[in-house]
C-alpha atoms as a PDB file:
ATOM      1  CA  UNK A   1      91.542  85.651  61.878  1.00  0.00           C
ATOM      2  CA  UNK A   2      91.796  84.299  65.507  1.00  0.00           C
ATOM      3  CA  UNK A   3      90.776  80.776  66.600  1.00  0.00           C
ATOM      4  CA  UNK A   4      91.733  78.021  68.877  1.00  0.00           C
ATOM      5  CA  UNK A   5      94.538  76.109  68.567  1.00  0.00           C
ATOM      6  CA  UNK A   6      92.843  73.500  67.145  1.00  0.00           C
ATOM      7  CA  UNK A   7      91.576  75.964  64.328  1.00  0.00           C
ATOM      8  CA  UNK A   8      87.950  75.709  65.487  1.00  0.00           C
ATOM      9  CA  UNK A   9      86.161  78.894  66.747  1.00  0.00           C
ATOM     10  CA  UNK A  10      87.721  80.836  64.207  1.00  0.00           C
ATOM     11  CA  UNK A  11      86.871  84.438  63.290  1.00  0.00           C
ATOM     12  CA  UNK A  12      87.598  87.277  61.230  1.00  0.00           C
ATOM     13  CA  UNK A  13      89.602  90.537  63.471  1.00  0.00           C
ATOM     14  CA  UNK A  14      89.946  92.621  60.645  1.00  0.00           C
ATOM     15  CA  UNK A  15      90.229  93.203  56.774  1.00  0.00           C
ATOM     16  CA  UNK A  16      93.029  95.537  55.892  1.00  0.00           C
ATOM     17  CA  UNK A  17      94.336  97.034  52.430  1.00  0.00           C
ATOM     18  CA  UNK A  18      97.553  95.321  51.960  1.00  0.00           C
ATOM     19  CA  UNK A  19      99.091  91.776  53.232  1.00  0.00           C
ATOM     20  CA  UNK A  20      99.219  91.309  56.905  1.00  0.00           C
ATOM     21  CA  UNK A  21     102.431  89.336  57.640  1.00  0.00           C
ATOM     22  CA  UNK A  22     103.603  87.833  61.103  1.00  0.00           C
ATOM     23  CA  UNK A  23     101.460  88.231  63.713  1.00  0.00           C
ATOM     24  CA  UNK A  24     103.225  87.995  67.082  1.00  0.00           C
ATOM     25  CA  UNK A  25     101.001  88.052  70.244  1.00  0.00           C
ATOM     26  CA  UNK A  26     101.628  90.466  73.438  1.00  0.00           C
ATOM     27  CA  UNK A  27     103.380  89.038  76.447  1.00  0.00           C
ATOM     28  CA  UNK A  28      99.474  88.960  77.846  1.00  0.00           C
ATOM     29  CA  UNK A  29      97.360  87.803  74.760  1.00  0.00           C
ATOM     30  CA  UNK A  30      95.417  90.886  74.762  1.00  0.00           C
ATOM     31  CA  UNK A  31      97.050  91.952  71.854  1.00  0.00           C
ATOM     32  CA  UNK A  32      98.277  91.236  68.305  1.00  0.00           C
ATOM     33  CA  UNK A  33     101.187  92.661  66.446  1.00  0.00           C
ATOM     34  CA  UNK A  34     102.052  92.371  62.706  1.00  0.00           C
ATOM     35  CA  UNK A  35     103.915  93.761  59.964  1.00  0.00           C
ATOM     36  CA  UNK A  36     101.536  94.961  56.868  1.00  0.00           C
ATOM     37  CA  UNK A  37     103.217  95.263  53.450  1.00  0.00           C
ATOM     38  CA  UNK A  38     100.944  98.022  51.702  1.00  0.00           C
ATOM     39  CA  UNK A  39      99.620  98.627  48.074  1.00  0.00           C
ATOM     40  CA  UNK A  40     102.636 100.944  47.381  1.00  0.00           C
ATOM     41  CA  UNK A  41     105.171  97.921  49.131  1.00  0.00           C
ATOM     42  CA  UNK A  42     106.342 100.029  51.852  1.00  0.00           C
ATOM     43  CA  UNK A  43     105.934  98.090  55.731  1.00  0.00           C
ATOM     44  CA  UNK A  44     105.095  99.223  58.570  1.00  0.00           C
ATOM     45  CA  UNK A  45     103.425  97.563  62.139  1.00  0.00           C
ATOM     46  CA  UNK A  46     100.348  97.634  63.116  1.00  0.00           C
ATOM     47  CA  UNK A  47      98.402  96.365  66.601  1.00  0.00           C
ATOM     48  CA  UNK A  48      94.780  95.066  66.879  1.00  0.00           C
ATOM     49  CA  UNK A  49      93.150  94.066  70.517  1.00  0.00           C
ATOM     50  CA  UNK A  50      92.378  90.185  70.443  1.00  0.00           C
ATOM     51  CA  UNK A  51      88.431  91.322  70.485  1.00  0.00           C
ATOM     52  CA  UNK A  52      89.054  92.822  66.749  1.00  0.00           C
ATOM     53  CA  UNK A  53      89.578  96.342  68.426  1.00  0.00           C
ATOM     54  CA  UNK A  54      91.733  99.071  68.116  1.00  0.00           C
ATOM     55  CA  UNK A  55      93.470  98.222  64.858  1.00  0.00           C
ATOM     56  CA  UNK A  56      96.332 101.344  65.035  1.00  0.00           C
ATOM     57  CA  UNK A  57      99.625 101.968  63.471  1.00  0.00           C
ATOM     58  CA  UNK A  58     102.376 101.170  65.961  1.00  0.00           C
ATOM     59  CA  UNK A  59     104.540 103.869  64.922  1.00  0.00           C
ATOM     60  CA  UNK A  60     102.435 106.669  62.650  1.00  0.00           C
ATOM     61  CA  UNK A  61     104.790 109.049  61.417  1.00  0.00           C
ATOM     62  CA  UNK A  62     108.243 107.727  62.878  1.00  0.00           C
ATOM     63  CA  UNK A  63     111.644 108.244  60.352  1.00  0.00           C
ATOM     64  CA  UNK A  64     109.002 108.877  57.337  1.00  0.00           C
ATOM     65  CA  UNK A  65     111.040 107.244  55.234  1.00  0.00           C
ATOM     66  CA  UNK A  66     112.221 104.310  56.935  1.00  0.00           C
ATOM     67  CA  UNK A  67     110.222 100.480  56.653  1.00  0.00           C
ATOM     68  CA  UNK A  68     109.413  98.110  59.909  1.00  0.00           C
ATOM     69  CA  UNK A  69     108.478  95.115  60.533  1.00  0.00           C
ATOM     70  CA  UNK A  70     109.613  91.688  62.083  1.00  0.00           C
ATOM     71  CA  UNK A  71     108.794  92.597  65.429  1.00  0.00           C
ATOM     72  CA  UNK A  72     108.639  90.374  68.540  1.00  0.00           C
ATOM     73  CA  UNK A  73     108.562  91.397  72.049  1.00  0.00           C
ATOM     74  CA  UNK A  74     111.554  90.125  74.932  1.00  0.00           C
ATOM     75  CA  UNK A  75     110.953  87.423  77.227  1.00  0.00           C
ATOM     76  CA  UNK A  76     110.126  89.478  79.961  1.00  0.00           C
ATOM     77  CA  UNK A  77     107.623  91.564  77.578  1.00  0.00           C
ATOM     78  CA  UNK A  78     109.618  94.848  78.343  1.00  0.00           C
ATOM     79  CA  UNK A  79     110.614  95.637  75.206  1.00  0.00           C
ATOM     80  CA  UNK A  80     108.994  94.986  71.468  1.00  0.00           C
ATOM     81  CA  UNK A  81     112.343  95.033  69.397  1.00  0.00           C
ATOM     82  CA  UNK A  82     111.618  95.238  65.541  1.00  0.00           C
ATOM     83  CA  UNK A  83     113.780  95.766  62.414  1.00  0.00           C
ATOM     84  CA  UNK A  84     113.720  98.952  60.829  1.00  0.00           C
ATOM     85  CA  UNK A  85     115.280  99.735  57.002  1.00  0.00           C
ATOM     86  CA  UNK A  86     116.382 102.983  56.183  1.00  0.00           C
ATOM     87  CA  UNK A  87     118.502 103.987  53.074  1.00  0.00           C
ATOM     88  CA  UNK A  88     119.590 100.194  52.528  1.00  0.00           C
ATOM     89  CA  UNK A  89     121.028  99.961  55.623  1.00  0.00           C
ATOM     90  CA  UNK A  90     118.469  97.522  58.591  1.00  0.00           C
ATOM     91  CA  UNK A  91     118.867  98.041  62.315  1.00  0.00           C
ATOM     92  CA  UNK A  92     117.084  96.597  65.195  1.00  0.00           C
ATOM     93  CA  UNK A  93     115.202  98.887  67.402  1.00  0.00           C
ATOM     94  CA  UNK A  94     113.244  98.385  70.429  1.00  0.00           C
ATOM     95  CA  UNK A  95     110.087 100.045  71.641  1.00  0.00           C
ATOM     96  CA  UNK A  96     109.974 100.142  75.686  1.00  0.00           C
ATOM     97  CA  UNK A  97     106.585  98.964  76.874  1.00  0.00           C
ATOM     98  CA  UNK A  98     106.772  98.704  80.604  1.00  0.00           C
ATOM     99  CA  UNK A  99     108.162 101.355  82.940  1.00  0.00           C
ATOM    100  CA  UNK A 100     110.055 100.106  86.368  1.00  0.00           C
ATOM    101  CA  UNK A 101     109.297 101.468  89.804  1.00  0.00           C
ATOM    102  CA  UNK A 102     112.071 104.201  89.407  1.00  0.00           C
ATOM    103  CA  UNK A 103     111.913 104.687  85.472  1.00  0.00           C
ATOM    104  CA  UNK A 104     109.197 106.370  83.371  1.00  0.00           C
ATOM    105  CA  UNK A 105     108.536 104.585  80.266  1.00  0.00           C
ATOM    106  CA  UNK A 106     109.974 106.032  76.756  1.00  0.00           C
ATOM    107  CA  UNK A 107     107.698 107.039  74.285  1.00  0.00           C
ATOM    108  CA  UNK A 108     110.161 106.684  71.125  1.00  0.00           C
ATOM    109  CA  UNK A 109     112.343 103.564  69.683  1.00  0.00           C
ATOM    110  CA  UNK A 110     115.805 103.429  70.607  1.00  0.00           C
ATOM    111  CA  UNK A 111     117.864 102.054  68.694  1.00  0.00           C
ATOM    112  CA  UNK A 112     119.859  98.295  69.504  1.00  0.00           C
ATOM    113  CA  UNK A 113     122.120  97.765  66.378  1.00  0.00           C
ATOM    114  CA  UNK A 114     124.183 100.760  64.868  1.00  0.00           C
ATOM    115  CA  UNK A 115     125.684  98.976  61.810  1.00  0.00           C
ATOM    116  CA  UNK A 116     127.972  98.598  60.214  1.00  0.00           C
ATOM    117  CA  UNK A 117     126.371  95.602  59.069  1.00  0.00           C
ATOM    118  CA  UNK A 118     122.543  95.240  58.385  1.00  0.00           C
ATOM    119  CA  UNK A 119     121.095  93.672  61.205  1.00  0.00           C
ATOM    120  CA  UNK A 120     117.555  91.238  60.442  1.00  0.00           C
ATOM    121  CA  UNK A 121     115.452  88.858  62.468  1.00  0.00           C
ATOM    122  CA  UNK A 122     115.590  90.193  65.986  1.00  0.00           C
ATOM    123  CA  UNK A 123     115.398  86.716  67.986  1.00  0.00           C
ATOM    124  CA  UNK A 124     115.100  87.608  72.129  1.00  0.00           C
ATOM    125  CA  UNK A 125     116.667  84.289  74.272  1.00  0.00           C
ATOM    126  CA  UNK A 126     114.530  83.183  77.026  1.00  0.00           C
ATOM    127  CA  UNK A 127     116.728  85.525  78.805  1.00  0.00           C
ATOM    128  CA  UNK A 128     115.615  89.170  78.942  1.00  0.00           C
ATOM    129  CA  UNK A 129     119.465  90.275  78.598  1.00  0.00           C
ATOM    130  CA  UNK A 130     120.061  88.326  75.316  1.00  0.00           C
ATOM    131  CA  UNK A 131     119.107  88.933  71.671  1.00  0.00           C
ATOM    132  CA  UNK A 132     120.081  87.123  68.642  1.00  0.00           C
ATOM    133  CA  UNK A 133     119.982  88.633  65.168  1.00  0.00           C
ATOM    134  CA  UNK A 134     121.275  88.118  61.726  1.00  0.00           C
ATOM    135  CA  UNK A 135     124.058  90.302  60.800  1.00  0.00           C
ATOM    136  CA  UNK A 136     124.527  90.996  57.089  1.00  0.00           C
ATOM    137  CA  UNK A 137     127.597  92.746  54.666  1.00  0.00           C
ATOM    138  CA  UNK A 138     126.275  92.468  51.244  1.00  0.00           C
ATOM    139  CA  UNK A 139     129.589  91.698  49.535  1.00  0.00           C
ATOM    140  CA  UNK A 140     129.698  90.560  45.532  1.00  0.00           C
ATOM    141  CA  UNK A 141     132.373  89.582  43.087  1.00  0.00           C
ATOM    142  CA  UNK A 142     131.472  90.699  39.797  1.00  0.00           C
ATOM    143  CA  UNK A 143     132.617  88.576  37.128  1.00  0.00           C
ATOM    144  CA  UNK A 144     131.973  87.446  33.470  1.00  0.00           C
ATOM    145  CA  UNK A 145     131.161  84.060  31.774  1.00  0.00           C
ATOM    146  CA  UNK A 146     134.603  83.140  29.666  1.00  0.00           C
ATOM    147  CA  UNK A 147     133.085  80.797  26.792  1.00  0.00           C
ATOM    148  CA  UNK A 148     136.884  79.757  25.330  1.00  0.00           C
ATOM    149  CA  UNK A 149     137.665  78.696  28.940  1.00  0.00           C
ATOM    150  CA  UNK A 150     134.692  77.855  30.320  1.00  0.00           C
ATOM    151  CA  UNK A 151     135.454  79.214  33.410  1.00  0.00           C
ATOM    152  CA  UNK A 152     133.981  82.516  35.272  1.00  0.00           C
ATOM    153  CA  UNK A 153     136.608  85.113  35.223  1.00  0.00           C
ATOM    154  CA  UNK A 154     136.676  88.552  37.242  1.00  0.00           C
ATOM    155  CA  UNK A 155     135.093  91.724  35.741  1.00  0.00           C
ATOM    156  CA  UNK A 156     135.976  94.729  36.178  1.00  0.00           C
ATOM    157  CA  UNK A 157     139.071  93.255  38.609  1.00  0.00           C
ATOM    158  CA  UNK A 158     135.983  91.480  40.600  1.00  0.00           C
ATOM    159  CA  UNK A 159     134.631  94.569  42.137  1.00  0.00           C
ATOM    160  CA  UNK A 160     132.043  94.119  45.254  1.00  0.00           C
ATOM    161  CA  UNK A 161     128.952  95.112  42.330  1.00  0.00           C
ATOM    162  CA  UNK A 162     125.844  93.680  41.044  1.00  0.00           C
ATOM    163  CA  UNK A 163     122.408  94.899  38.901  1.00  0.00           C
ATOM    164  CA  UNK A 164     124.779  95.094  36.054  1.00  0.00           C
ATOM    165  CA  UNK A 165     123.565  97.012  32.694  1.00  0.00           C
ATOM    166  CA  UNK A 166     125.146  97.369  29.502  1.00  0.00           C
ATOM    167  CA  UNK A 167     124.212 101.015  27.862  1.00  0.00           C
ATOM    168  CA  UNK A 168     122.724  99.981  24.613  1.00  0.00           C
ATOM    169  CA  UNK A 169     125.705 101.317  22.374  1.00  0.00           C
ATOM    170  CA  UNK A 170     127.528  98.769  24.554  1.00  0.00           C
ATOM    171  CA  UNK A 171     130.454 101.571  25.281  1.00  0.00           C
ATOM    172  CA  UNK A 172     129.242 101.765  29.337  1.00  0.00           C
ATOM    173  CA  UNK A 173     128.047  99.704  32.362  1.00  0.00           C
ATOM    174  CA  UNK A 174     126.118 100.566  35.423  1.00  0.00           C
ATOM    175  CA  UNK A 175     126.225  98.597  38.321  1.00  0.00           C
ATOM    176  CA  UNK A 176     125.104  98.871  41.966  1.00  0.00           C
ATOM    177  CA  UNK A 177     128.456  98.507  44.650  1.00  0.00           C
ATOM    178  CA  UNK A 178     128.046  97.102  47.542  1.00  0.00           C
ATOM    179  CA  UNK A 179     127.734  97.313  50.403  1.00  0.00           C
ATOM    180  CA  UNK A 180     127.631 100.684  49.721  1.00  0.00           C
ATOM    181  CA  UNK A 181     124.218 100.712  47.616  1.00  0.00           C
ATOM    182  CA  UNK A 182     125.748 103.368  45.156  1.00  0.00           C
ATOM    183  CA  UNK A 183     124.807 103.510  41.708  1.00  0.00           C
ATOM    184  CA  UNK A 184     128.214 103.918  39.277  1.00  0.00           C
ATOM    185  CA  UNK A 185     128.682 104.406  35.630  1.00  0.00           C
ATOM    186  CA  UNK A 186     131.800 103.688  33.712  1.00  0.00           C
ATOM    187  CA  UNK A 187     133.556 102.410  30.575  1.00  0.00           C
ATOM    188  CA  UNK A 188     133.201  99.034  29.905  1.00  0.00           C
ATOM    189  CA  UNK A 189     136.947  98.378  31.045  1.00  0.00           C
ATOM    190  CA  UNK A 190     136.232 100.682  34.122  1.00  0.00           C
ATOM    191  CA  UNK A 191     137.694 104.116  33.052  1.00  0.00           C
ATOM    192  CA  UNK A 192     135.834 106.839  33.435  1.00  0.00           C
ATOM    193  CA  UNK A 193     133.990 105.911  36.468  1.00  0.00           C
END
């Protein structure tokens, strides 16, 4: 929906399978972006004129296999920068939208943030040449619930791990490192990894 600040004149721009998450209008209002979480829970971004036209997918087949969203565009509307996840692992990338005098625009994301932490929340200043972002290491101390002591103790010497499962013989444990994202198997007092 679109309406006045005030809420009045409201109206309906589109109805779309899936949940349509933060819109974030063009530099010129002629425009709305927004991530869209589908059925399947993969997200990608879509655009839709302000007149309820032209509802697209930003980005149709770009890195198949990676998820968008969380875009917003640079104070000087040059760039849309948006976070893309891919194997675990977010990045920011930004989208160029306006050429220069001397410099034909690019038609494909390049990317801002190269880990080796997961970057979120891409946050331009009101200064074209600044961008603020959340930086992320997942980072974990596995540990186990000591009922004599009362006390939390390290397991498995306090690896960086979590999604812990016991096999149901109770002889070995998965668990996901991090920041890694692997999936391990050993013996309960970590042979045999």
């Amino acid at each position: 929906y679109l309406a006045k600040w005030d809420g009045s004149q409201g109206r309906k721009l589109v109805t779309i399978d899936g949940f349509p998450t933060r819109p974030e209008f063009s530099p010129d209002s002629k425009h709305l972006r927004f991530g869209l979480i589908g059925q399947d829970g993969a997200t990608s971004l879509w655009e839709i004129a302000t007149d309820g036209s032209g509802l697209r997918s930003l980005l149709p087949g770009w890195h198949q296999n990676a998820e968008t969203c969380c875009g917003r565009w640079s104070s000087d509307g040059k760039y849309y920068l948006f976070e893309t996840v891919q194997n675990g692992h977010s990045d920011i990338w930004a989208l160029e939208e306006r050429a220069g005098i001397l410099h034909r625009k690019d038609t494909e994301p390049m990317p801002i943030t190269t880990g080796p932490l997961s970057y979120h929340e891409p946050d331009p200043g009101a200064q074209a040449s600044r961008l603020f972002v959340i930086g992320e290491q997942q980072r974990a101390e596995l540990q186990r619930y000591d009922t004599k002591s009362g006390q939390f103790l390290p397991y498995l010497s306090g690896i960086s791990a979590g999604q812990v499962e016991i096999s149901p013989d109770g002889l070995w444990v998965a668990y996901v490192a991090y920041p890694q994202n692997t999936l391990w198997r050993s013996r309960l007092d970590g042979s045999e990894k």
